[in-house]
C-alpha atoms as a PDB file:
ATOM      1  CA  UNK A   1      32.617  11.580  32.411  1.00  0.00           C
ATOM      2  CA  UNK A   2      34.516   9.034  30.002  1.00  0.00           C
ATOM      3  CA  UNK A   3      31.820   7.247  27.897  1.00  0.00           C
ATOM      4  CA  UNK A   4      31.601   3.487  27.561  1.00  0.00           C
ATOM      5  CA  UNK A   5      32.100   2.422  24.422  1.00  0.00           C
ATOM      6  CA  UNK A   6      31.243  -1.121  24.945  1.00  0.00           C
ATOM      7  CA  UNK A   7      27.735  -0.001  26.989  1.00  0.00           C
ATOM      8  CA  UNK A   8      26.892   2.346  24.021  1.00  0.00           C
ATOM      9  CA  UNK A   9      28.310   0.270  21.309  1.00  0.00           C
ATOM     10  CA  UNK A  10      25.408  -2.455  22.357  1.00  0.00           C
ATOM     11  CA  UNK A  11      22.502   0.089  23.310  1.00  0.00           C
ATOM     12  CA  UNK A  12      23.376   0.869  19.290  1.00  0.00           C
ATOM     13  CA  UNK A  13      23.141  -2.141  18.295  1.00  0.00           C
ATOM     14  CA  UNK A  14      19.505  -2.961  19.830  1.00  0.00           C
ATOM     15  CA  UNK A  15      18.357   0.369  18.613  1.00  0.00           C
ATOM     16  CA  UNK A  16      19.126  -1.100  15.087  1.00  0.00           C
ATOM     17  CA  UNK A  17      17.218  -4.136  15.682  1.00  0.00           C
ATOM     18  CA  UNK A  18      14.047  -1.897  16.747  1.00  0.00           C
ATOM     19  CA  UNK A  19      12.808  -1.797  13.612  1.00  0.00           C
ATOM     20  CA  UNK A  20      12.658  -5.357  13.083  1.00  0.00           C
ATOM     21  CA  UNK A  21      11.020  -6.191  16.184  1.00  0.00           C
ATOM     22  CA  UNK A  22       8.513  -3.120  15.925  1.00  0.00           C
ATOM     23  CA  UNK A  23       7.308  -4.528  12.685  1.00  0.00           C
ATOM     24  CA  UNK A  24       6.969  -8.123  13.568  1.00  0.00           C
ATOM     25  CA  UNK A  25       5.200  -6.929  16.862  1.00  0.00           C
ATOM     26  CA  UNK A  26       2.849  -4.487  14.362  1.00  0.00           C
ATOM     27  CA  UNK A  27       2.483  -7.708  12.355  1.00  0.00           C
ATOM     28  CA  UNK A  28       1.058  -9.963  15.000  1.00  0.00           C
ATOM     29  CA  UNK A  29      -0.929  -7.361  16.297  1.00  0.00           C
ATOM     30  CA  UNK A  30      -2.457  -6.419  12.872  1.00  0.00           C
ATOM     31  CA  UNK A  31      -3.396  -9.582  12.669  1.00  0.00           C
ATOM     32  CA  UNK A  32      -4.860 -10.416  16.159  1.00  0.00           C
ATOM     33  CA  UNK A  33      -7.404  -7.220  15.466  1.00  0.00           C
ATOM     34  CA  UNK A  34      -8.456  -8.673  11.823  1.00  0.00           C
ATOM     35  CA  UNK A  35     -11.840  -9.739  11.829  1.00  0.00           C
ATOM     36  CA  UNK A  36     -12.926 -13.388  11.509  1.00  0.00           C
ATOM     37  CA  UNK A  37     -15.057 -14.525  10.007  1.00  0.00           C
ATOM     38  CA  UNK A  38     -13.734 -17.556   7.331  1.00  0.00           C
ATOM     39  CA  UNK A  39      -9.930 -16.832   8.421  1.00  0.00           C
ATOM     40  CA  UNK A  40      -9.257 -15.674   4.661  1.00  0.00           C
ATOM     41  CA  UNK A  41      -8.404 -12.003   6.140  1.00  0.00           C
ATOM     42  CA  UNK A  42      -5.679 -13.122   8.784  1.00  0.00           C
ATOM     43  CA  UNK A  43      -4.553 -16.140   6.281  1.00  0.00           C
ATOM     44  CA  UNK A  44      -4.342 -13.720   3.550  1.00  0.00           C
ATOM     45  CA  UNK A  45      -2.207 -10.528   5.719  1.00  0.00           C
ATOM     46  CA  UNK A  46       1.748 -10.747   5.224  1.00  0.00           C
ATOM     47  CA  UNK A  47       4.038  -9.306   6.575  1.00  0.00           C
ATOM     48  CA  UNK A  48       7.426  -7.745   4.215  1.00  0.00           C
ATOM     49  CA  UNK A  49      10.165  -7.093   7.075  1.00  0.00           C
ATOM     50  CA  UNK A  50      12.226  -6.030   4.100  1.00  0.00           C
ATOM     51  CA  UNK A  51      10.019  -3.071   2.635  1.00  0.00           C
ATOM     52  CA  UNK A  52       8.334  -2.981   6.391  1.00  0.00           C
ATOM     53  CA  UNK A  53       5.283  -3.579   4.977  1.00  0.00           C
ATOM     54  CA  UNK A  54       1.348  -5.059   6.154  1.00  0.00           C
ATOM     55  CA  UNK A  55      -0.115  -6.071   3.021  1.00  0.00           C
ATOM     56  CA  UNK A  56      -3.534  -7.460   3.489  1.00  0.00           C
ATOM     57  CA  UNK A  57      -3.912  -9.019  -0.134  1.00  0.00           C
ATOM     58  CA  UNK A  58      -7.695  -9.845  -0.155  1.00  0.00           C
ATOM     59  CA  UNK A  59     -10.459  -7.649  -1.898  1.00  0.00           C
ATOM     60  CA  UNK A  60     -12.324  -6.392   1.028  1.00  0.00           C
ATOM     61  CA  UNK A  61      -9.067  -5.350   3.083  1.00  0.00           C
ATOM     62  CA  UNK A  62     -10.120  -1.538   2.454  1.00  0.00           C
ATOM     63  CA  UNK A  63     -13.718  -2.001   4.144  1.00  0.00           C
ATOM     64  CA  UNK A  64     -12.202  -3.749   7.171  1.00  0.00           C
ATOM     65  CA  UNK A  65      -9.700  -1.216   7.494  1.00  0.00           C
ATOM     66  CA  UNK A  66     -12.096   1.741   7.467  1.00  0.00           C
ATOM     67  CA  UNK A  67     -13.759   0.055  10.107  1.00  0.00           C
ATOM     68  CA  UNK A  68     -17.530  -0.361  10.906  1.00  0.00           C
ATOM     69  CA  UNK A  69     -19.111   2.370   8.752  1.00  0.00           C
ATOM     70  CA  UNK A  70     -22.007   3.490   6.774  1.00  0.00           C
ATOM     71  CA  UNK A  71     -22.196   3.384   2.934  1.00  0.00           C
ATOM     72  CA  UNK A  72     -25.083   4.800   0.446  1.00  0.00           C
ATOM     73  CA  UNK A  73     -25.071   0.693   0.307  1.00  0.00           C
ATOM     74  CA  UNK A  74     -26.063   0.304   3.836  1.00  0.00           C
ATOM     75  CA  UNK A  75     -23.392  -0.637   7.008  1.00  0.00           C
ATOM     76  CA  UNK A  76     -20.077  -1.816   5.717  1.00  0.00           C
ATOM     77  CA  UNK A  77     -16.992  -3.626   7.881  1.00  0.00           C
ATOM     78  CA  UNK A  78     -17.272  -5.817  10.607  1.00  0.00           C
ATOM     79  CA  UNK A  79     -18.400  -5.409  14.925  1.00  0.00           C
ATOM     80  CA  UNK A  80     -15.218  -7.689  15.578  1.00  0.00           C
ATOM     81  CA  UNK A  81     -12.683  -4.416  14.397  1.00  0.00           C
ATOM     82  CA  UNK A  82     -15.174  -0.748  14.697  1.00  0.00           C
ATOM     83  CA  UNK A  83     -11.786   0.988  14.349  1.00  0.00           C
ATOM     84  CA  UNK A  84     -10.489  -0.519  11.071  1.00  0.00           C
ATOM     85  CA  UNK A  85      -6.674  -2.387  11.891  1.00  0.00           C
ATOM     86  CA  UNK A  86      -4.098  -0.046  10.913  1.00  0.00           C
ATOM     87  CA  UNK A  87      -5.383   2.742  13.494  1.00  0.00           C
ATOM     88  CA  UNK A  88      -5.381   0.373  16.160  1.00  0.00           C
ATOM     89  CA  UNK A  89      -1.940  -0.817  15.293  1.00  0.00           C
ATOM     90  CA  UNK A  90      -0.145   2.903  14.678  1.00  0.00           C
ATOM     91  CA  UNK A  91      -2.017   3.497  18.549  1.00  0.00           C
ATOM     92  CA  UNK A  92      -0.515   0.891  20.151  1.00  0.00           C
ATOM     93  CA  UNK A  93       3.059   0.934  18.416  1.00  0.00           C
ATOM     94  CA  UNK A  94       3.416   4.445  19.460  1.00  0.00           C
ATOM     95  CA  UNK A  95       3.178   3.236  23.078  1.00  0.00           C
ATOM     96  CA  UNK A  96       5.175  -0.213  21.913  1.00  0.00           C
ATOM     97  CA  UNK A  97       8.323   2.217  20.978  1.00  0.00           C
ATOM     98  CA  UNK A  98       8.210   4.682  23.600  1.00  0.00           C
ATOM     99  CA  UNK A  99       8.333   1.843  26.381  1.00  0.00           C
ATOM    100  CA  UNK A 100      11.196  -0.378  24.235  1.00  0.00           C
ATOM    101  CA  UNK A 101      13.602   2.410  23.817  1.00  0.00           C
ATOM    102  CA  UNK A 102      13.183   2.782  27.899  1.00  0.00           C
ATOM    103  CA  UNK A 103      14.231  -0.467  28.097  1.00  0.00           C
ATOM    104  CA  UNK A 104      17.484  -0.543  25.967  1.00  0.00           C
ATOM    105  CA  UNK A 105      19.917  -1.392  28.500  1.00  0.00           C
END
């Protein structure tokens, strides 16, 4: 069966664009599961589409992103995100590319 260059010639071209759209999708979501409490955290998370990049530039980014937990100094993180951001993020991405690539018509 002859291939068609034209069909697979696009289906290539959206599979390029994937990563793009799988890190401004991460982005948003990253940011949706940030805890609020002042709005520094979500105010202060970027996103850098060129090095595909998250960076949440604020000093308590690391507790948040472990998640609710206990410390020698008592409970650290917040209720609003138990599971930290980037765990929830890498979950749902996995099931974000799995279903896009299905869709590449």
């Amino acid at each position: 069966m002859p291939v068609d260059k034209t069909k697979f010639d696009n289906k290539m071209k959206k599979l390029l664009l994937t990563p793009d759209k799988v890190m401004t999708e991460a982005y948003k979501f990253f940011v949706d599961v940030t805890p609020i409490d002042t709005g520094y955290a979500k105010a202060n998370t970027k996103l850098k589409l060129k090095q595909r990049t998250i960076e949440a530039k604020y000093k308590y980014a690391s507790i948040l992103d472990k998640g609710r937990h206990r410390t020698s100094k008592g409970m650290r993180g917040s209720n609003q995100a138990p599971n930290g951001m980037t765990t929830p993020t890498i979950d749902k991405f996995k099931q974000y590319i799995k279903s896009y690539v299905k869709t590449i018509k």
